[in-house]
Protein backbone atom coordinates (compact mmCIF):
# COMPACT_ATOMS: atom_id res chain seq x y z
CA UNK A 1 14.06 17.23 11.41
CA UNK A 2 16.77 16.39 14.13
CA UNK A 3 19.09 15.80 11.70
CA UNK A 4 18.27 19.25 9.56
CA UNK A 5 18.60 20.99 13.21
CA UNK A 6 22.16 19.53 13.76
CA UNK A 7 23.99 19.67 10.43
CA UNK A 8 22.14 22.59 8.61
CA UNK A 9 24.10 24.89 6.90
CA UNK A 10 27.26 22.62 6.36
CA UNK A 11 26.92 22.63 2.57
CA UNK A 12 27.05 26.53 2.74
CA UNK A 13 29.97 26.83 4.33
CA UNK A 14 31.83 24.55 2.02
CA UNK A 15 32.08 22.28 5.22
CA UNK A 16 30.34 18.93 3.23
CA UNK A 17 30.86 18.40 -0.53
CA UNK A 18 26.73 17.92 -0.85
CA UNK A 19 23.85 19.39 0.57
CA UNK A 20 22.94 16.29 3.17
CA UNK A 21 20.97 17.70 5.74
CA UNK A 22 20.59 21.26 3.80
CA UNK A 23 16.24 21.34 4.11
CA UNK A 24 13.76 18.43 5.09
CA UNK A 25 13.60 16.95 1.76
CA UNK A 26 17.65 16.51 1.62
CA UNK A 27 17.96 15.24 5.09
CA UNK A 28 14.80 12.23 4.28
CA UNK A 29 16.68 11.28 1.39
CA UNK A 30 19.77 11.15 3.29
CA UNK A 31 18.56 9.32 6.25
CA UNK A 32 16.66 7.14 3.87
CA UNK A 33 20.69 6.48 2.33
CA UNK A 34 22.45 5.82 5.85
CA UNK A 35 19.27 3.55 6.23
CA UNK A 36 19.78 1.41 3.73
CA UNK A 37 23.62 1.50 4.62
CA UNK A 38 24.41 2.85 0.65
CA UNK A 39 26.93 5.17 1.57
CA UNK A 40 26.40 6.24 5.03
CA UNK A 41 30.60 6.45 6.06
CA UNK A 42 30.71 8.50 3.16
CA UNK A 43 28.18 10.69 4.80
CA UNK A 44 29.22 10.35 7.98
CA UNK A 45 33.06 11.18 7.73
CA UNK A 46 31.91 14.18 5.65
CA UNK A 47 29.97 15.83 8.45
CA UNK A 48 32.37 14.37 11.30
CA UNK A 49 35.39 16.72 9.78
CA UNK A 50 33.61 19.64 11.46
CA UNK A 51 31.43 17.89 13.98
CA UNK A 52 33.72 15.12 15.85
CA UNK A 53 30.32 14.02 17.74
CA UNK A 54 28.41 13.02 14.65
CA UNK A 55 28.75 9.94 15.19
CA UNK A 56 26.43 9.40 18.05
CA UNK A 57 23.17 10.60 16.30
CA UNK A 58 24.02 8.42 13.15
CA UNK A 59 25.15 5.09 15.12
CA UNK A 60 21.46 5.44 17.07
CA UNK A 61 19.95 6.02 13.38
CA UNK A 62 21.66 3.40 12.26
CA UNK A 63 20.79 0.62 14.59
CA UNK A 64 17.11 1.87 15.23
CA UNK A 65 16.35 1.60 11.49
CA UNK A 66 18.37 -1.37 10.77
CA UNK A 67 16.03 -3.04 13.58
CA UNK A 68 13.29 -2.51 12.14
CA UNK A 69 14.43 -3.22 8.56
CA UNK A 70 15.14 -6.19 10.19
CA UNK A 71 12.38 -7.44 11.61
CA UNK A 72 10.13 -6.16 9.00
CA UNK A 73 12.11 -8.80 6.96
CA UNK A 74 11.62 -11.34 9.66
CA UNK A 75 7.50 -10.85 9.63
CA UNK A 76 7.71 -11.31 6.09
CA UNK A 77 9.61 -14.63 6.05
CA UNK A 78 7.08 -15.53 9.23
CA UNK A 79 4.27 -14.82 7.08
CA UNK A 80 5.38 -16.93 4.09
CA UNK A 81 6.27 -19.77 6.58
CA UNK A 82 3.33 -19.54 7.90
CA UNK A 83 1.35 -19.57 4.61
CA UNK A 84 3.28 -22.72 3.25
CA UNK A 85 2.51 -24.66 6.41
CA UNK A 86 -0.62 -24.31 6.18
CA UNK A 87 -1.27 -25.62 2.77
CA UNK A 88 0.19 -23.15 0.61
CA UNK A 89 -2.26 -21.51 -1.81
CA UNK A 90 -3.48 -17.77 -0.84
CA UNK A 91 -4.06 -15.62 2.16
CA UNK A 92 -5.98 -17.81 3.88
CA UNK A 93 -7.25 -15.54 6.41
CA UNK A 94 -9.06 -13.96 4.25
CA UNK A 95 -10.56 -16.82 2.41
CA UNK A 96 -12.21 -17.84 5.22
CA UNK A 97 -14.16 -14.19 5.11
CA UNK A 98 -15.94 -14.97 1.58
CA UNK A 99 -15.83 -17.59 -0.80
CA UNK A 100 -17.05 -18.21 -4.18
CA UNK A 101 -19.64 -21.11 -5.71
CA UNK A 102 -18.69 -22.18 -8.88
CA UNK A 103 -21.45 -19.50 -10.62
CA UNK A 104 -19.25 -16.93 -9.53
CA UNK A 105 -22.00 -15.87 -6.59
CA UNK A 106 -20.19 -14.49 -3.49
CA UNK A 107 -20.96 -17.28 0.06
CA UNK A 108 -20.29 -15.53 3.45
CA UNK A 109 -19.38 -17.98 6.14
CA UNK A 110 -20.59 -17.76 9.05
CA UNK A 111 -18.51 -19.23 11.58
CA UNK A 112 -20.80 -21.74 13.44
CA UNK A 113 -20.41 -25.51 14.24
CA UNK A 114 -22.89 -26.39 12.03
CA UNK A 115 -21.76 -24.40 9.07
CA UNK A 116 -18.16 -26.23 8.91
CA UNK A 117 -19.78 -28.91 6.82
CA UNK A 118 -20.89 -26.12 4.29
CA UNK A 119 -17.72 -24.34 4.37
CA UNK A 120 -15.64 -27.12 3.15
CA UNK A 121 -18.31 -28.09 0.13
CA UNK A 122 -17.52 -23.90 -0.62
CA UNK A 123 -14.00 -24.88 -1.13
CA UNK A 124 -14.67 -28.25 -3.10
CA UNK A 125 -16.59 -26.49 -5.23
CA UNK A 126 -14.85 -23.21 -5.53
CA UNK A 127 -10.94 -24.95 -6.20
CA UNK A 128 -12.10 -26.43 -10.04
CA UNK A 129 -12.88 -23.08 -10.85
CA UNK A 130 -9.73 -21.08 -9.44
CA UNK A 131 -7.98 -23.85 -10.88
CA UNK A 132 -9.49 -22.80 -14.84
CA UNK A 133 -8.61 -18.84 -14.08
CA UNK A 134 -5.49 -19.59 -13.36
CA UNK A 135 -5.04 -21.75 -16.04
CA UNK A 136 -6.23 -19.59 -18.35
CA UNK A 137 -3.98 -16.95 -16.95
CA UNK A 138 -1.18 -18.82 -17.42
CA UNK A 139 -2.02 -19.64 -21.06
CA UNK A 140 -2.05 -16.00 -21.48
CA UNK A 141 1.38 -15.20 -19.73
CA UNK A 142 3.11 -17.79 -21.98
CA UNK A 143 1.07 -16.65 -25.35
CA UNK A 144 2.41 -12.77 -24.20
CA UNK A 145 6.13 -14.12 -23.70
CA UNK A 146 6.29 -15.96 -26.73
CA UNK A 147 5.40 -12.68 -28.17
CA UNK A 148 7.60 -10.34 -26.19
CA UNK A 149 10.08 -13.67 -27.64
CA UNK A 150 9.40 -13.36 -31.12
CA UNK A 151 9.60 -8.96 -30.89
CA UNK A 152 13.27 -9.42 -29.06
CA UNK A 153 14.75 -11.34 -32.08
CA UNK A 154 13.17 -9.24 -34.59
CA UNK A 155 14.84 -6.09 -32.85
CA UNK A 156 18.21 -8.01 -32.21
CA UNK A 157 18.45 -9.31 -36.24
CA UNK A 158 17.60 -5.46 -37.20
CA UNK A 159 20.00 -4.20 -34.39
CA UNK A 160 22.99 -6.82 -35.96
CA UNK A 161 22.16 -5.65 -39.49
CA UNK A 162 22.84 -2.38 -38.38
CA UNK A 163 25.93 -2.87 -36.66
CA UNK A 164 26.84 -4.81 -39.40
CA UNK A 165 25.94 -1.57 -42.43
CA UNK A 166 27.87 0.46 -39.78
CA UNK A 167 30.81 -1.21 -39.60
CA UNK A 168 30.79 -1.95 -43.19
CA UNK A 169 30.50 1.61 -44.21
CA UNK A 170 33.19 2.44 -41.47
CA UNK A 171 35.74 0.04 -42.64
CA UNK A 172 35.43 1.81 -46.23
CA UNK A 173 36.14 5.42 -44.93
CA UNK A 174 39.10 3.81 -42.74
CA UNK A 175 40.10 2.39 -45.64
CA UNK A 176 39.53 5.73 -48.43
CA UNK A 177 41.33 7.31 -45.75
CA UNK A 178 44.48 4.88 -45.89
CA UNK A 179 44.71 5.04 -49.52
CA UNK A 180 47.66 7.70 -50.77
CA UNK A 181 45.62 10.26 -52.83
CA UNK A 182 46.88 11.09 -56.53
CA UNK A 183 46.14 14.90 -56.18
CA UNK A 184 47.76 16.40 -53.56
C-alpha cells in the first residue's frame, strides 16, 4: 500500500513505461518482482527518472525481504540437517505422536518411562510394513515411467514421420517450382 501511495499515477502520466505501482494488485506483483530481484533496476530506474528519492523505499524493501528470503532458506536447510542427523527417514516429530502396528491399527504413545520399551517394539514392528508401501510405491512409479517411456517414443517416431512427409512434400513444390514451365 506504501508503495501504491508513493508512485501512483506514474503510468498515467507517461512517467513509467508500465503500470508498477498503478492499484494494489500491480504494486504486490511488483514488490513480489523487486523481491525476488527479477528486474527490480529495471523498476527502479524507471520510477527514479521522476522521483530521485526512490531509491530509499526500494533499498529498505530490498534488504528486509531478501532477509527473510534468506533465512527462510536457512530454516529449511536447518530442518533437513536436522532430519538427516537424526536418522534420516520422516518427520520424526511427529512420529513420535502416533504410530502404526503392523494391522494397520493406530498406537498413541504416551510419553512415560515405562512406555519407552513399548514405543520402540511400535517401530520394530511398524518399519517391515512402511518398508512394503513404499516398495510397492516404487514398483508403481517405475511401471508409470516405463509407460510415460514407451508413450514418448511413440509420439517422437509419429512426430519424425511427420517432419519427414513434410519435408518430403516441401522439397517437391521447391522443386515444381524450379522447373522452367513449357506454357508460359
Amino acid at each position: 500500500v506504501t508503495f501504491t501511495q508513493l508512485f501512483k499515477g506514474m503510468y498515467g502520466e507517461g512517467l513509467v513505461e508500465e503500470p508498477y505501482f498503478e492499484t494494489v494488485y500491480h504494486s504486490l506483483f511488483t514488490l513480489f518482482q523487486i523481491m525476488t530481484m527479477d528486474q527490480w533496476a529495471v523498476v527502479l530506474f524507471g520510477i527514479q527518472q521522476s522521483h530521485s528519492w526512490a531509491w530509499i523505499p526500494f533499498t529498505v524493501f530490498i534488504i528486509v525481504t531478501g532477509f527473510v528470503v534468506v533465512n527462510l532458506i536457512i530454516a529449511v536447510i536447518c530442518d533437513a540437517v536436522h532430519v538427516l542427523e537424526n536418522g534420516g527417514g520422516g518427520l520424526r516429530g511427529y512420529e513420535s505422536e502416533s504410530e502404526y502396528t503392523s494391522s494397520g491399527d493406530m498406537v498413541v504413545e504416551e510419553i512415560s518411562n515405562n512406555n519407552v520399551n513399548h514405543a520402540a517394539k511400535n517401530r520394530s514392528r511398524v518399519t517391515p510394513r512402511k518398508m512394503r508401501e513404499l516398495q510397492q510405491q516404487m514398483n508403481e512409479l517405475i511401471s508409470v515411467q516405463d509407460q510415460m517411456g514407451t508413450t514418448i517414443e511413440v509420439l517422437t517416431s509419429q512426430f519424425v514421420r511427420e517432419n519427414a512427409r513434410s519435408d518430403v512434400e516441401c522439397t517437391a513444390t521447391q522443386y515444381d517450382d524450379r522447373r522452367p514451365s513449357l506454357y508460359y
